[in-house]
Protein backbone atom coordinates (compact mmCIF):
# COMPACT_ATOMS: atom_id res chain seq x y z
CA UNK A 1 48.24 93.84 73.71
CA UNK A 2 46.15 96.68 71.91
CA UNK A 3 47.37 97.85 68.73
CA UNK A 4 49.51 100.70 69.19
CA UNK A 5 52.39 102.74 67.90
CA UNK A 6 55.61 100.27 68.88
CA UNK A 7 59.31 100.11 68.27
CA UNK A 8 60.92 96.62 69.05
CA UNK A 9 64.98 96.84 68.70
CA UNK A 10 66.45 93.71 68.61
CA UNK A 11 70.02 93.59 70.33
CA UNK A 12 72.92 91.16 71.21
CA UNK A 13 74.34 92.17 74.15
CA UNK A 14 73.59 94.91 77.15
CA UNK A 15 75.66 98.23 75.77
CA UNK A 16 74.44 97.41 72.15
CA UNK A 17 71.25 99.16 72.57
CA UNK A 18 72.60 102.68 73.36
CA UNK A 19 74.91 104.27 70.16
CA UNK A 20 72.99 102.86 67.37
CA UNK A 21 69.37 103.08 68.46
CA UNK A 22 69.29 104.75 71.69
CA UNK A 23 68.32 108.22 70.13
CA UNK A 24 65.24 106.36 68.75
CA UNK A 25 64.28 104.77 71.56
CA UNK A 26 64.56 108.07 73.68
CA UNK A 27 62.78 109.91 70.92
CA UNK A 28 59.82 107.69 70.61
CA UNK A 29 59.35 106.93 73.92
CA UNK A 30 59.10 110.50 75.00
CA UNK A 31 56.45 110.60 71.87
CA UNK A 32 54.55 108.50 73.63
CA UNK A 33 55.25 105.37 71.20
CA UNK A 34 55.58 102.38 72.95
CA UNK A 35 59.07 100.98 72.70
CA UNK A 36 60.66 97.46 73.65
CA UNK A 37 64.12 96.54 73.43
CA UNK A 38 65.02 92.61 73.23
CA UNK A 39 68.26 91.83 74.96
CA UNK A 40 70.04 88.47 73.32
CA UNK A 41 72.53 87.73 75.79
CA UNK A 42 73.51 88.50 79.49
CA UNK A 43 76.72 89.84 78.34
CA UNK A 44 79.01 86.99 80.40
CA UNK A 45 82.41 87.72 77.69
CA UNK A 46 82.46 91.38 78.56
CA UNK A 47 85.21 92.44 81.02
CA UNK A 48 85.01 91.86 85.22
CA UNK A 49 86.31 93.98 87.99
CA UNK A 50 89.45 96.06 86.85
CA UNK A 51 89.43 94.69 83.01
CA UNK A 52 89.84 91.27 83.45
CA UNK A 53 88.83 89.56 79.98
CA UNK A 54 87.10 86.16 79.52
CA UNK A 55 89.45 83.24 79.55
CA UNK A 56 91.88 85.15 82.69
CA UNK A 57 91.19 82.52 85.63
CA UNK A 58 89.88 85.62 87.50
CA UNK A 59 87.20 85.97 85.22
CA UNK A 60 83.62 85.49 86.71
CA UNK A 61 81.13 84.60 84.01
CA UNK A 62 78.31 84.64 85.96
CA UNK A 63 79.47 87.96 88.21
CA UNK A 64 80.02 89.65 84.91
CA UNK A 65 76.68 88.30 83.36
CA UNK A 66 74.64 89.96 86.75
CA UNK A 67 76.49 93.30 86.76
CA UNK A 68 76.00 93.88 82.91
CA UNK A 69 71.99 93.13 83.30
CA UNK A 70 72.30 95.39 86.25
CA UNK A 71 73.76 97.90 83.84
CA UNK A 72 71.59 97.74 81.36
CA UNK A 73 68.09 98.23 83.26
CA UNK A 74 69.95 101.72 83.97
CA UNK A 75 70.98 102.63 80.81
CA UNK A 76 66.90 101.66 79.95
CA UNK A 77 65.90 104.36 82.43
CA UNK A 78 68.02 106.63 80.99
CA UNK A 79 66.66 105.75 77.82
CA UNK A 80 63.13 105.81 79.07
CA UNK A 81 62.71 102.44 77.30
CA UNK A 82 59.18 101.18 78.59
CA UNK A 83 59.24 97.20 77.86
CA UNK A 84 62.97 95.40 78.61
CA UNK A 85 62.95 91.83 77.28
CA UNK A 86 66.00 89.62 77.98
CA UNK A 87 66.14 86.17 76.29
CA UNK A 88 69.06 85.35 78.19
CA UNK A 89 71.12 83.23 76.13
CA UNK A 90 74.96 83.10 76.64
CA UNK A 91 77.44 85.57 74.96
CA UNK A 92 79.84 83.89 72.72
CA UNK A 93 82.13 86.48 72.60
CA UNK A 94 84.16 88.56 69.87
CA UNK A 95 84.99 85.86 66.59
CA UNK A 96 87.36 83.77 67.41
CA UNK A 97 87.27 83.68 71.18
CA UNK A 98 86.57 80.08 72.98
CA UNK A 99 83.75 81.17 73.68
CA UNK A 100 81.96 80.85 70.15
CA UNK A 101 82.19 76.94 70.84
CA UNK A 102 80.39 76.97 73.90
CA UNK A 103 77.81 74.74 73.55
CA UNK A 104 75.40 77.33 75.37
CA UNK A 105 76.32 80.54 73.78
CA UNK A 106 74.05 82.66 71.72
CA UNK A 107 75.64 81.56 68.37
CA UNK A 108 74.98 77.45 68.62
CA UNK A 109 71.63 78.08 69.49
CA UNK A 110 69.68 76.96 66.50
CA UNK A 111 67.89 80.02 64.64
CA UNK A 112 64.25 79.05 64.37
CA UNK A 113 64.58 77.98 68.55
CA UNK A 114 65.66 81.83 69.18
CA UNK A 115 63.57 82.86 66.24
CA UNK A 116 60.33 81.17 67.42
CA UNK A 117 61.01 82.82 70.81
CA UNK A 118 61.43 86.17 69.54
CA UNK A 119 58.39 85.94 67.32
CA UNK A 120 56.25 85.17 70.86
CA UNK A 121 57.12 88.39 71.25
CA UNK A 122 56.31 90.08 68.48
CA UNK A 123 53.14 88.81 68.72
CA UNK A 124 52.80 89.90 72.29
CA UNK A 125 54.02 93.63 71.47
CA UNK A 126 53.17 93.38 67.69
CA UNK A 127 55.42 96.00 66.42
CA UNK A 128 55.24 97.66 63.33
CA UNK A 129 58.89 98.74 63.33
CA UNK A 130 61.56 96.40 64.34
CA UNK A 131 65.21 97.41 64.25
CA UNK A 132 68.18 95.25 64.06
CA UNK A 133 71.69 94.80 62.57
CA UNK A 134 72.78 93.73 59.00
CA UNK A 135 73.56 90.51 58.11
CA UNK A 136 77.45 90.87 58.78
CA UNK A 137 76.41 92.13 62.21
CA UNK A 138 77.48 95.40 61.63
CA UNK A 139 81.30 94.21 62.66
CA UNK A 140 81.01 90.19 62.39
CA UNK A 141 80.57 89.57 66.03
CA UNK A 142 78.89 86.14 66.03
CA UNK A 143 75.89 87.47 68.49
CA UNK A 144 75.32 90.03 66.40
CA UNK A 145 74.83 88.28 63.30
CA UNK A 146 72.59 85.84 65.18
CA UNK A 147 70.47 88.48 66.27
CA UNK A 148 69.78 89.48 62.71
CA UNK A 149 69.27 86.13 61.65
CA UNK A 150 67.04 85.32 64.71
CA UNK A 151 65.02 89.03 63.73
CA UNK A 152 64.82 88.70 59.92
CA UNK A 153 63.20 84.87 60.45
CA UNK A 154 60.86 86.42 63.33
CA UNK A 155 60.05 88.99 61.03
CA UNK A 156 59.14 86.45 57.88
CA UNK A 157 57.30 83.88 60.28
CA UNK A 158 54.89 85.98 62.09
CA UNK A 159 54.20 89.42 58.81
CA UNK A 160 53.84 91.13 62.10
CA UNK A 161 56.16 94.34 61.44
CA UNK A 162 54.93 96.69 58.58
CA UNK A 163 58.79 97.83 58.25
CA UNK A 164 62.39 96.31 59.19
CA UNK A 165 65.48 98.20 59.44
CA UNK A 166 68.75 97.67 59.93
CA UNK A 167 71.27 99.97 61.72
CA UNK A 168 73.97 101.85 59.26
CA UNK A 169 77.41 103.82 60.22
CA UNK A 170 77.48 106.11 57.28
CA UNK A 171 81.00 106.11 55.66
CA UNK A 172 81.13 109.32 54.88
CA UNK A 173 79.81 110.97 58.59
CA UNK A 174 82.54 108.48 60.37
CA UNK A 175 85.40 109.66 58.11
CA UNK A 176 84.51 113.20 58.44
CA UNK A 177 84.11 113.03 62.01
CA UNK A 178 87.70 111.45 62.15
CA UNK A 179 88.79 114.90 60.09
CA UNK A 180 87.20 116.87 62.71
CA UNK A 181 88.64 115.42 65.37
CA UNK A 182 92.01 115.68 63.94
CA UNK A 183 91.15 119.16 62.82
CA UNK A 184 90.34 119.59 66.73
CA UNK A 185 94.02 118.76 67.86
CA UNK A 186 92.83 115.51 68.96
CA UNK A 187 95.86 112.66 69.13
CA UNK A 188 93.88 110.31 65.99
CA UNK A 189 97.35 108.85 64.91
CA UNK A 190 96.82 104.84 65.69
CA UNK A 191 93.08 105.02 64.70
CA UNK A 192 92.64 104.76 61.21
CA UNK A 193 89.20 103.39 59.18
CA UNK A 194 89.38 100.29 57.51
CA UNK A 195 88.10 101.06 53.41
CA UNK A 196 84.76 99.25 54.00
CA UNK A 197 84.25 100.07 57.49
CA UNK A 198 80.59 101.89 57.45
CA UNK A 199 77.66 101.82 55.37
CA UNK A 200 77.65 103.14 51.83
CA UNK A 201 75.83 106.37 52.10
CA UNK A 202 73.80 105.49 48.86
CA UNK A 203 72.16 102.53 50.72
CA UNK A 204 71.01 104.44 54.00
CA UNK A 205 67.47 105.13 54.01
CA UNK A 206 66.64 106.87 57.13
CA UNK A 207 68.67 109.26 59.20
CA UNK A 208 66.26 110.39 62.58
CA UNK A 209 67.26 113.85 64.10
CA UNK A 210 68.22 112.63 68.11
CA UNK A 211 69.53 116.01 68.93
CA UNK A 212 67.37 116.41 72.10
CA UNK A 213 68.70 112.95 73.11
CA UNK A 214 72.20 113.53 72.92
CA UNK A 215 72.48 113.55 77.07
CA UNK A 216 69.85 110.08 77.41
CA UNK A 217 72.37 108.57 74.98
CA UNK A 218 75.80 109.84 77.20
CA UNK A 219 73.85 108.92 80.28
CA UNK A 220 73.31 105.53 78.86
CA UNK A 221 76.41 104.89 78.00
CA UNK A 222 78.19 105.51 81.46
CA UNK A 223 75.82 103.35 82.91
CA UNK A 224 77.57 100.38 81.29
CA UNK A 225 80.40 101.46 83.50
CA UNK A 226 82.12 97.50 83.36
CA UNK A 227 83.06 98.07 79.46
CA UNK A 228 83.49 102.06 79.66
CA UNK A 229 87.29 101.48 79.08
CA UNK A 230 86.69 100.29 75.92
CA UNK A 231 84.03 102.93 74.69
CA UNK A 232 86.48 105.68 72.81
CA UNK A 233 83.72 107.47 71.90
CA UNK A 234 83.11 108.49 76.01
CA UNK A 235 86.47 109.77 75.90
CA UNK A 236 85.90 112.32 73.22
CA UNK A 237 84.95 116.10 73.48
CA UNK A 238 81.86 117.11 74.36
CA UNK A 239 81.04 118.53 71.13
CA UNK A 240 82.55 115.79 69.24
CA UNK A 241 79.99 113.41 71.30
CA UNK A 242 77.31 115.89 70.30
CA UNK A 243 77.99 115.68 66.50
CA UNK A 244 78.54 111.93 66.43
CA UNK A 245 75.29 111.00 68.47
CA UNK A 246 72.71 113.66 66.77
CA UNK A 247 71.62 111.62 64.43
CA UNK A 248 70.92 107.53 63.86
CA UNK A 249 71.24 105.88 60.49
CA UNK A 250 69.34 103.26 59.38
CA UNK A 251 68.76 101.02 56.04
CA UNK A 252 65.19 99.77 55.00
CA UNK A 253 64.81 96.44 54.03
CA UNK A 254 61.19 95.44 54.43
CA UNK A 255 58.34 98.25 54.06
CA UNK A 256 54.86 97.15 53.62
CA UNK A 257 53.25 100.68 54.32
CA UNK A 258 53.30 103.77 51.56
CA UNK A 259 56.92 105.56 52.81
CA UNK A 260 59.13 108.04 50.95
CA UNK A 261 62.64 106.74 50.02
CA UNK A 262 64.29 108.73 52.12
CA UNK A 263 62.98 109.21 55.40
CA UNK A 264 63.56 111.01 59.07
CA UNK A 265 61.16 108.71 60.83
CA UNK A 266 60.81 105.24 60.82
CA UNK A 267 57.55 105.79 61.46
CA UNK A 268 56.99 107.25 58.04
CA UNK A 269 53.99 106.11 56.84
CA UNK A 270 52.59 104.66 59.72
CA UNK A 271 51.35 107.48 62.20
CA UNK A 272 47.65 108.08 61.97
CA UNK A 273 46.65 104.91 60.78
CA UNK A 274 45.76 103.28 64.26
């Protein structure tokens, strides 16, 4: 493909793309920059038909697997996401679960076999931002971390992206969103922040302003309607949704281009040069 502006998020499962990146995507694809999201897993440990979890005898792998995909092409619409890549691989679900030992699942699939895969695309797209999670997954879910792994090796094997980011949850903007919401009357009592849930504020990089986007990202959301009873954050206020999905945080890890340390763009330092 020609050389253009591209954004390639790498994600584990379909929902995943939506509360940490899908301002971004929104935001650059209505730009005009060409963005692909990379899809792990079909999603086959998420919930059936009226919240019946993975290991209930009722629970349909496969059903689950099609109605998530399903899910996710319309959460891309809303998104405006132009290039939807799914890899396919099978969800191993939360730590833990029976389903990390599967010998199929996402997270027994040797790196550089996913890796190599995901660098075919990269050189088919050739993006020079990629986006993923950190190396503890954001929350340790096993498909998470093996998307990072699977992106950081891409990365290194094919010098393809000119930056890499990972996705943050500042610390601070989570616990003063909790003190809003309490502030607001809302009932916060049983939801309390671990001490090292969130990223540090002093490592965060790059917060993007995805005001506009605040409705693409609620639209997005619902679409995953399957999971939506365990999404809290659909549940909330409509202003509280506004303030927690304004803005996306992000920590650099690889930047080959001239950038400032602090950015609003991940595109900082790139525009213009194409």
């Amino acid at each position: 493909m020609d050389r253009q502006l591209t954004v390639m998020a790498v994600h584990a499962h379909p929902d995943d793309e939506v509360i940490g990146t899908g301002g971004i995507l929104a935001r650059y694809a209505a730009e005009g920059i060409r963005t692909v999201l990379v899809t792990c897993t079909n999603g086959e440990q998420g919930d059936g038909p009226g919240g019946v979890k993975p290991g209930d005898p009722a629970h349909d792998d496969a059903a689950v697997a099609e109605r998530r995909l399903t899910e996710l092409r319309e959460s891309v619409a809303h998104l405006g996401i132009e290039h939807l890549e799914l890899l396919g691989y099978r969800d191993s679900g939360m730590d833990g679960w029976e389903g990390n030992a599967h010998p199929d699942s996402f997270w027994n699939v040797p790196v550089e076999s996913a890796a190599a895969r995901l660098a075919e695309l990269m050189e088919r797209y050739r993006p020079q931002v990629v986006v993923t999670y950190d190396e503890k997954g954001g929350y340790g879910h096993p498909d998470h971390i093996q998307a990072h792994r699977i992106a950081v090796a891409a990365t290194e094997s094919t010098g393809i992206p000119d930056k890499l980011y990972y996705t943050a949850v500042s610390r601070k903007g989570v616990q003063e969103m909790f003190d809003y919401m309490r502030a607001s009357g809302m009932e916060m009592d049983e939801l309390e922040l671990p001490e090292d849930f969130g990223t540090p504020d002093e490592l965060i990089t790059t917060v993007a302003d995805v005001s506009p986007y605040v409705e693409h990202k609620v639209k997005a959301l619902r679409a995953h309607a399957s999971q939506g009873d365990s999404i809290f954050l659909l549940q909330m206020p409509e202003e509280a949704q506004h303030r927690v999905f304004s803005t996306e945080a992000f920590v650099r890890k690889v930047c080959k281009v001239p950038a400032p340390d602090h950015e609003d763009d991940l595109f900082a330092g790139l525009r213009g040069q194409l």
